[in-house]
PDB file of N, CA and C in Angstrom:
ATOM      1  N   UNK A   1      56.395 -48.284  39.686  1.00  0.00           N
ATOM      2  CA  UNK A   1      56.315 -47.545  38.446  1.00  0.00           C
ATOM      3  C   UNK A   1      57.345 -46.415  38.506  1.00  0.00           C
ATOM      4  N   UNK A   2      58.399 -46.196  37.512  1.00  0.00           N
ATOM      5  CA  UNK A   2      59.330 -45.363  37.690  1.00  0.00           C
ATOM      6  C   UNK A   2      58.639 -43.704  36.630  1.00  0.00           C
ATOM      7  N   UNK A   3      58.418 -42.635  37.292  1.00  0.00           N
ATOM      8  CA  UNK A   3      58.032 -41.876  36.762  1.00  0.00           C
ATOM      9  C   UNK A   3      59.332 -40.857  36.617  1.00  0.00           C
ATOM     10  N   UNK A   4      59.230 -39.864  36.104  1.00  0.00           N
ATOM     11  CA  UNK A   4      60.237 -38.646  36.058  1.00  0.00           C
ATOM     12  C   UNK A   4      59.613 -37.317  35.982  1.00  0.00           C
ATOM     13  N   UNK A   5      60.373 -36.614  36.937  1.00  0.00           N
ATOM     14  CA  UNK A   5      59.456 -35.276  37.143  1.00  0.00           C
ATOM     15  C   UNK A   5      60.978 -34.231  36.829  1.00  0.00           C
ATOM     16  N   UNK A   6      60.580 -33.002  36.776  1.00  0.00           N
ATOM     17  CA  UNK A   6      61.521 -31.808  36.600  1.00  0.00           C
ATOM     18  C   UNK A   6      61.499 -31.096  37.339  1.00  0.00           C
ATOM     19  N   UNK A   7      62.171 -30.614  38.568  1.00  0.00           N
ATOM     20  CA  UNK A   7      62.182 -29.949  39.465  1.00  0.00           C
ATOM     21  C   UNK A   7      62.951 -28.470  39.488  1.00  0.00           C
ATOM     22  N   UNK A   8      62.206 -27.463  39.608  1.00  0.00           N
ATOM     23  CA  UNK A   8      62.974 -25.808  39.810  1.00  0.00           C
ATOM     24  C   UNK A   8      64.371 -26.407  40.468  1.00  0.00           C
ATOM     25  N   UNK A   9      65.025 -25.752  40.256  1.00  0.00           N
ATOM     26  CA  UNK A   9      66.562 -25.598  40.796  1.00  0.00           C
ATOM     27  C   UNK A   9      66.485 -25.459  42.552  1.00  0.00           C
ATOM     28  N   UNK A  10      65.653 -24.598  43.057  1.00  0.00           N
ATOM     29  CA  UNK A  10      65.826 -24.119  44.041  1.00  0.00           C
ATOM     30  C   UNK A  10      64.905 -25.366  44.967  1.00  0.00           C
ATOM     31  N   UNK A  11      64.059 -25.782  44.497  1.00  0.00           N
ATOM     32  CA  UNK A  11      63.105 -26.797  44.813  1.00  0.00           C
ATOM     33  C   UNK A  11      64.189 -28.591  45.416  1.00  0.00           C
ATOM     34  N   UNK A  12      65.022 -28.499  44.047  1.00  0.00           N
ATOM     35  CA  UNK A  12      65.763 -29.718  44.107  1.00  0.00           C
ATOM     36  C   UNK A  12      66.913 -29.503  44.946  1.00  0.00           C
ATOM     37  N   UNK A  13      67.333 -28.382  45.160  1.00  0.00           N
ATOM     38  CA  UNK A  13      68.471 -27.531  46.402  1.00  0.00           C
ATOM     39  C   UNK A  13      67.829 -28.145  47.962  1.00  0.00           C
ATOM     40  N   UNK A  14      66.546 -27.652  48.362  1.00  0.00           N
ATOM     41  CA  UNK A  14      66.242 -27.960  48.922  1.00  0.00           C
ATOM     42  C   UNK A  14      65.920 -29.515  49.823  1.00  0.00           C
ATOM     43  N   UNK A  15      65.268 -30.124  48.685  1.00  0.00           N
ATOM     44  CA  UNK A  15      64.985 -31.394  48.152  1.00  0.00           C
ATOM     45  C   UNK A  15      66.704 -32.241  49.017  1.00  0.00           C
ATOM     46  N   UNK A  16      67.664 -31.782  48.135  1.00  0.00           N
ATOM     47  CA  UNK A  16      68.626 -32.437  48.778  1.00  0.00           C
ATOM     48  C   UNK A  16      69.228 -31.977  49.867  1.00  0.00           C
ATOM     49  N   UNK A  17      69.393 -30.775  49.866  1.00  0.00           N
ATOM     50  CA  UNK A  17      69.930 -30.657  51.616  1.00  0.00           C
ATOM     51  C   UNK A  17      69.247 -31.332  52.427  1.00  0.00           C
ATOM     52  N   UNK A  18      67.820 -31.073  52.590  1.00  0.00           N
ATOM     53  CA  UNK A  18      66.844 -32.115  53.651  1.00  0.00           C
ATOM     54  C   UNK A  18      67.561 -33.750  53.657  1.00  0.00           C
ATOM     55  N   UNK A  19      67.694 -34.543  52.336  1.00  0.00           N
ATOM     56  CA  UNK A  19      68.539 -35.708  52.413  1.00  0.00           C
ATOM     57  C   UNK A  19      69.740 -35.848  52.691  1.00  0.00           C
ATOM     58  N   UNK A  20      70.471 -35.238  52.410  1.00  0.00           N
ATOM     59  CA  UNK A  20      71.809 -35.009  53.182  1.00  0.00           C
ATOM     60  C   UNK A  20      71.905 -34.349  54.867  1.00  0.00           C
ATOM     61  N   UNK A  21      71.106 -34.153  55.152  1.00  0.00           N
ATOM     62  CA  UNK A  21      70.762 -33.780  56.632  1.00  0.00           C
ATOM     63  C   UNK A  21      70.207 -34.766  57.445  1.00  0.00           C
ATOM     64  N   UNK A  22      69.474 -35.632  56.974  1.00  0.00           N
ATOM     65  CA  UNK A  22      68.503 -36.504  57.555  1.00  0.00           C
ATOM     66  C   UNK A  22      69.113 -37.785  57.283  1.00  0.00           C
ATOM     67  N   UNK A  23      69.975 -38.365  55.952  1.00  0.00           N
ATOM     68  CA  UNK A  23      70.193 -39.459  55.585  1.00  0.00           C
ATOM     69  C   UNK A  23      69.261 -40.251  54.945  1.00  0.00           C
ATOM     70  N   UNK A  24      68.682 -39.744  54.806  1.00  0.00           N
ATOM     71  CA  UNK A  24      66.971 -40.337  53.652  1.00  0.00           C
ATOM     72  C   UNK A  24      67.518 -39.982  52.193  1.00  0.00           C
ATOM     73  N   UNK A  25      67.073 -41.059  51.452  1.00  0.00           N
ATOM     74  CA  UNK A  25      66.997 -40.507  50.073  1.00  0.00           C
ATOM     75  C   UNK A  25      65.952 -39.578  49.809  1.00  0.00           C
ATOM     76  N   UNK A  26      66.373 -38.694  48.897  1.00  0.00           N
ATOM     77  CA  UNK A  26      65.542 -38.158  47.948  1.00  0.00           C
ATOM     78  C   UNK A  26      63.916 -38.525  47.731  1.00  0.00           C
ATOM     79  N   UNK A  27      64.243 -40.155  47.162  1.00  0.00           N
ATOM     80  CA  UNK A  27      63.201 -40.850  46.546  1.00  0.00           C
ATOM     81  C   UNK A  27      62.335 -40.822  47.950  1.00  0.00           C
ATOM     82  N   UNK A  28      62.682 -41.451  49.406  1.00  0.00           N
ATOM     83  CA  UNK A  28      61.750 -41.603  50.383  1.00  0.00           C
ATOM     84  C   UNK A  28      60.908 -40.059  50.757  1.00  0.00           C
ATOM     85  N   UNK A  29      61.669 -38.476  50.170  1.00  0.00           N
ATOM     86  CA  UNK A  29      60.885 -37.697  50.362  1.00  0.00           C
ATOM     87  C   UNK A  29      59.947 -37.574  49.275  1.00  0.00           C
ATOM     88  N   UNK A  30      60.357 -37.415  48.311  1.00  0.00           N
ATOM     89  CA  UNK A  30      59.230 -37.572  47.047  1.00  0.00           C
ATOM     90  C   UNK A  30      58.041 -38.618  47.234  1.00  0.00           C
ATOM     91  N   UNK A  31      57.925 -39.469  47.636  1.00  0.00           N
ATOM     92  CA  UNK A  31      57.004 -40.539  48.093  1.00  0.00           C
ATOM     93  C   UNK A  31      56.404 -40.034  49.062  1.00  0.00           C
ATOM     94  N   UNK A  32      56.923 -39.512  50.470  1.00  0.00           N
ATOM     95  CA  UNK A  32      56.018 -38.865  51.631  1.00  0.00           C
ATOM     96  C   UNK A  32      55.404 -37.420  51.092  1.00  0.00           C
ATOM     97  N   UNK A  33      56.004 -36.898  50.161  1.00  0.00           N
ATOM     98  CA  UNK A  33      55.377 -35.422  49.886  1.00  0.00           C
ATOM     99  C   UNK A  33      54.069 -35.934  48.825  1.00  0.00           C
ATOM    100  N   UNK A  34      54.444 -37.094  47.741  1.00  0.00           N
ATOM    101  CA  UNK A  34      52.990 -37.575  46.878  1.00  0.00           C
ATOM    102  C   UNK A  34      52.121 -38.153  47.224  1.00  0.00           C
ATOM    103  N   UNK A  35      52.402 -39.089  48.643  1.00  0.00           N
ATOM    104  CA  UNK A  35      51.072 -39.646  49.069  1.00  0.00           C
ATOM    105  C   UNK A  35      50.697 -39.082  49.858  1.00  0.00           C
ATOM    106  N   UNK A  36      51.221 -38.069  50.878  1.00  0.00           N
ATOM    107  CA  UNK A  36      50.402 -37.035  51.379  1.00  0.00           C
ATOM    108  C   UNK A  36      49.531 -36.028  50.781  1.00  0.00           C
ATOM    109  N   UNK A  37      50.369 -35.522  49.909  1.00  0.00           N
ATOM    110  CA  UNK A  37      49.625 -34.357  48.611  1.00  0.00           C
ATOM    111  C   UNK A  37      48.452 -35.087  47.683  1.00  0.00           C
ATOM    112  N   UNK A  38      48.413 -36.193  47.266  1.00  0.00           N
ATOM    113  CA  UNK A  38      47.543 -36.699  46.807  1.00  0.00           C
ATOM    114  C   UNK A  38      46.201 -36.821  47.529  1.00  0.00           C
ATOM    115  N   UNK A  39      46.402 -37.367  48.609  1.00  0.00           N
ATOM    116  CA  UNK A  39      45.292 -37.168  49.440  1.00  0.00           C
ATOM    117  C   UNK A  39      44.268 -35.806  49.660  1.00  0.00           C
ATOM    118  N   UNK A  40      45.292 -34.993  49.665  1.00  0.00           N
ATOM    119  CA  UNK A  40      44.819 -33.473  49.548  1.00  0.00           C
ATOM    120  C   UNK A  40      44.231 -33.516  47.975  1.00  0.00           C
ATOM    121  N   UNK A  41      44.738 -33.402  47.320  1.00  0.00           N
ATOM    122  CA  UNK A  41      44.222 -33.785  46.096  1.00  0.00           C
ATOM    123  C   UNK A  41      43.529 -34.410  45.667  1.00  0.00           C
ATOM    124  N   UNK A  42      43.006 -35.078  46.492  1.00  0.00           N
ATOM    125  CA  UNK A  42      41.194 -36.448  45.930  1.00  0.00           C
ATOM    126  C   UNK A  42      40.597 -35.617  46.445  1.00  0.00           C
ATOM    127  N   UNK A  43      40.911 -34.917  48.277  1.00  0.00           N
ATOM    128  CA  UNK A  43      39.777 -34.353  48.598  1.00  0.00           C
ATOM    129  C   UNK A  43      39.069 -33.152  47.763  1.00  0.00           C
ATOM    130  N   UNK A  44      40.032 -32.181  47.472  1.00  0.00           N
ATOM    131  CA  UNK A  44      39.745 -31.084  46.846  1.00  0.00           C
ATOM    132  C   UNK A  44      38.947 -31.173  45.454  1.00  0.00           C
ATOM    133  N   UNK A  45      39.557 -31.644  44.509  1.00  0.00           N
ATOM    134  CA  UNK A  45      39.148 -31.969  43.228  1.00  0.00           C
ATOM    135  C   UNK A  45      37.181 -33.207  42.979  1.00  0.00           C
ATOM    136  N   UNK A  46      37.685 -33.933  44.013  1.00  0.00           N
ATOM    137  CA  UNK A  46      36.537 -35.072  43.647  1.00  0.00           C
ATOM    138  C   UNK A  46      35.336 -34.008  44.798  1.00  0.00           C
ATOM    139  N   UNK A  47      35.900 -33.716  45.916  1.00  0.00           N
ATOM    140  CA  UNK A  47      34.481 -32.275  45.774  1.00  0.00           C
ATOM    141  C   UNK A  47      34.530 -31.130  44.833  1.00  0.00           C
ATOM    142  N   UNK A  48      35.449 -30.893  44.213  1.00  0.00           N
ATOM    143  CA  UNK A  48      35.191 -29.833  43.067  1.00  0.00           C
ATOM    144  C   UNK A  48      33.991 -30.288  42.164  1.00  0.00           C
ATOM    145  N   UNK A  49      34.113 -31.924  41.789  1.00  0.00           N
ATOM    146  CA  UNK A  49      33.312 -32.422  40.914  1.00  0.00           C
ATOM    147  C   UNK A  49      32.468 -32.571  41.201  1.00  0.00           C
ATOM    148  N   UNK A  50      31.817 -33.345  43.406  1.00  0.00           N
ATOM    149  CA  UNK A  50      30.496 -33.115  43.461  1.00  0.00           C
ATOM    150  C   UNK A  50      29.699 -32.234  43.241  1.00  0.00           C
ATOM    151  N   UNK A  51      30.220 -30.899  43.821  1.00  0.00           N
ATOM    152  CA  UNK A  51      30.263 -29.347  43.897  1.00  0.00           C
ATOM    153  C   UNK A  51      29.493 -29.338  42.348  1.00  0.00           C
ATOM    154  N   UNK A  52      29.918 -29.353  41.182  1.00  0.00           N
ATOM    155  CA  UNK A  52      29.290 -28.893  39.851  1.00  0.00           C
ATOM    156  C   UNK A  52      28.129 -30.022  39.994  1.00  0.00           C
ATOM    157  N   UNK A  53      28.207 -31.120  40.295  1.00  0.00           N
ATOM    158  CA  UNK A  53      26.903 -32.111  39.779  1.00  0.00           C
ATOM    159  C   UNK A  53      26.219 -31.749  40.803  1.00  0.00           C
ATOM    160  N   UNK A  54      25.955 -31.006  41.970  1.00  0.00           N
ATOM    161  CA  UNK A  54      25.094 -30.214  42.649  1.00  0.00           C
ATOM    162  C   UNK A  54      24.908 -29.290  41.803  1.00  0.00           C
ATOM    163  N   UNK A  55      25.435 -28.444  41.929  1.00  0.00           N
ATOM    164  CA  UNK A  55      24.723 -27.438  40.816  1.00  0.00           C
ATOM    165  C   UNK A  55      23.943 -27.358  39.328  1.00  0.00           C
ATOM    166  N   UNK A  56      24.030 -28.475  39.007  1.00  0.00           N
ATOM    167  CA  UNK A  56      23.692 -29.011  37.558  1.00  0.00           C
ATOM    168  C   UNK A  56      22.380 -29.842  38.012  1.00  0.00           C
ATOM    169  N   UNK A  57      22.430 -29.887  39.222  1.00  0.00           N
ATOM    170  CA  UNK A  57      21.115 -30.313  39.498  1.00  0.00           C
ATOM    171  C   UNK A  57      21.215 -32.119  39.618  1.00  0.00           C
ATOM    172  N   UNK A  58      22.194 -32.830  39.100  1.00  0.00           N
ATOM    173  CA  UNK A  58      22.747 -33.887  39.040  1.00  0.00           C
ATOM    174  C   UNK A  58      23.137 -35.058  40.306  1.00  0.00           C
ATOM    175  N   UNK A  59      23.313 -34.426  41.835  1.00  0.00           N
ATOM    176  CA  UNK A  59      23.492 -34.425  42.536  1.00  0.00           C
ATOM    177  C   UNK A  59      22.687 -34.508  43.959  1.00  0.00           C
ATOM    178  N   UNK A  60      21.697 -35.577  44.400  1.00  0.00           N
ATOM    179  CA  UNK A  60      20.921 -35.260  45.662  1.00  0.00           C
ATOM    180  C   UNK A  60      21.311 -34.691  46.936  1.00  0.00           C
ATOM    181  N   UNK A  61      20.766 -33.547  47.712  1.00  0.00           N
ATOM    182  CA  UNK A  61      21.450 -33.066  48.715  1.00  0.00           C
ATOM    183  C   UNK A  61      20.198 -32.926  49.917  1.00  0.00           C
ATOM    184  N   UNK A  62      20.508 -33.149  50.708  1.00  0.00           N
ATOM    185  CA  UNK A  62      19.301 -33.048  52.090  1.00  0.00           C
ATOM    186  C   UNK A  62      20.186 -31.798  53.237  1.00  0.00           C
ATOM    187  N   UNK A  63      18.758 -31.518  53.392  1.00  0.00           N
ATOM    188  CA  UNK A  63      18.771 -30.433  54.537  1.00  0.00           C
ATOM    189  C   UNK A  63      19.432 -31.434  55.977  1.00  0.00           C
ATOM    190  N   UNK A  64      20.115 -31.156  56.858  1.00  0.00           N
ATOM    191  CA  UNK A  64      20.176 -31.556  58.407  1.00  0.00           C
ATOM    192  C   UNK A  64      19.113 -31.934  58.915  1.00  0.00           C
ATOM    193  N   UNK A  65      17.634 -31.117  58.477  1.00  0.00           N
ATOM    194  CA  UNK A  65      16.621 -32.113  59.422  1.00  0.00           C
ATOM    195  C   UNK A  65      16.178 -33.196  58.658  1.00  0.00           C
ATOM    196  N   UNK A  66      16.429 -33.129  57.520  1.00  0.00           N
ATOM    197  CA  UNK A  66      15.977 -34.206  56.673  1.00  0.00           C
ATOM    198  C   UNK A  66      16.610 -35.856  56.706  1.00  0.00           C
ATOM    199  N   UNK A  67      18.052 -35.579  57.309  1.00  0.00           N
ATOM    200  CA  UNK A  67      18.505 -36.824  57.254  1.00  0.00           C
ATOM    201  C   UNK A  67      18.300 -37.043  58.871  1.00  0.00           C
ATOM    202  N   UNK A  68      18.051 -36.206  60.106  1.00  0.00           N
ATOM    203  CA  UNK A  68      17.458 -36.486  61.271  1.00  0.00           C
ATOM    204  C   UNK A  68      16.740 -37.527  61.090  1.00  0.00           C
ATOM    205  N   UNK A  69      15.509 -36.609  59.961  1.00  0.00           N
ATOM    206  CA  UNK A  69      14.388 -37.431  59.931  1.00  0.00           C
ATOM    207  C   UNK A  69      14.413 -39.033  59.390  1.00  0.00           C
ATOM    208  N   UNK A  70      15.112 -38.746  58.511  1.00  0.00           N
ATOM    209  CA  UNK A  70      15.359 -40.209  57.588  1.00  0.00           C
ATOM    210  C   UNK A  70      15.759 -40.916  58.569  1.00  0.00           C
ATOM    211  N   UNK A  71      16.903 -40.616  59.500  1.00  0.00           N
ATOM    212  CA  UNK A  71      17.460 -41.989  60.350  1.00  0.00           C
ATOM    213  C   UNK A  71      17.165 -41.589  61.454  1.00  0.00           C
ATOM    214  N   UNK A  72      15.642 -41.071  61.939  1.00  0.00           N
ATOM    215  CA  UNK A  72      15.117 -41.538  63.189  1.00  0.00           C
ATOM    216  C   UNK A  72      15.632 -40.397  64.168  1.00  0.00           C
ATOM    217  N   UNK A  73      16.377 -39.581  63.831  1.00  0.00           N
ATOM    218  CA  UNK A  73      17.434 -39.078  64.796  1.00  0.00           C
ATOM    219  C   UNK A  73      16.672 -37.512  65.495  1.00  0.00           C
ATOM    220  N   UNK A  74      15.118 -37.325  64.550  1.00  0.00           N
ATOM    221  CA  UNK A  74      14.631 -35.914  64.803  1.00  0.00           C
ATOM    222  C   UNK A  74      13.737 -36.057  66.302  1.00  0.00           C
ATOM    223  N   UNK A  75      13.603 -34.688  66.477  1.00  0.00           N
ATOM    224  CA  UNK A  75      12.971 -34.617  67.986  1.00  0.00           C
ATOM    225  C   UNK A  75      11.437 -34.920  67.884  1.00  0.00           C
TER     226      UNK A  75
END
């Protein structure tokens, strides 16, 4: 999928010296910086969202001894 993004000046400065230093395109850093950052980005956000459906009451949550108990694991 070919997307297009707009990059600060100083951002895309960067951006290319690193490729001209390394011999990598551009494109292979943009790809290692989005599927790394994305990852960061499911984690954060999709607990942002458990985070409110806990609070909304929406959400089941157990104490530490409770899931001991559930899977056998308590003293």
């Amino acid at each position: 999928m070919a997307t297009s993004i707009r990059l600060a000046p100083d951002v895309e400065h960067r951006l290319d010296y690193l490729a001209a230093q390394t011999g990598r395109t551009k494109a292979f850093y943009l790809r290692e910086i989005i599927e790394r950052g994305l990852e960061d980005m499911e984690d954060y956000y999709l607990a942002v969202d458990v985070l409110e459906r806990v609070r909304k009451g929406q959400e089941q949550v157990y104490s530490l001894d409770e899931v001991e108990h559930r899977l056998g694991l308590a003293d």
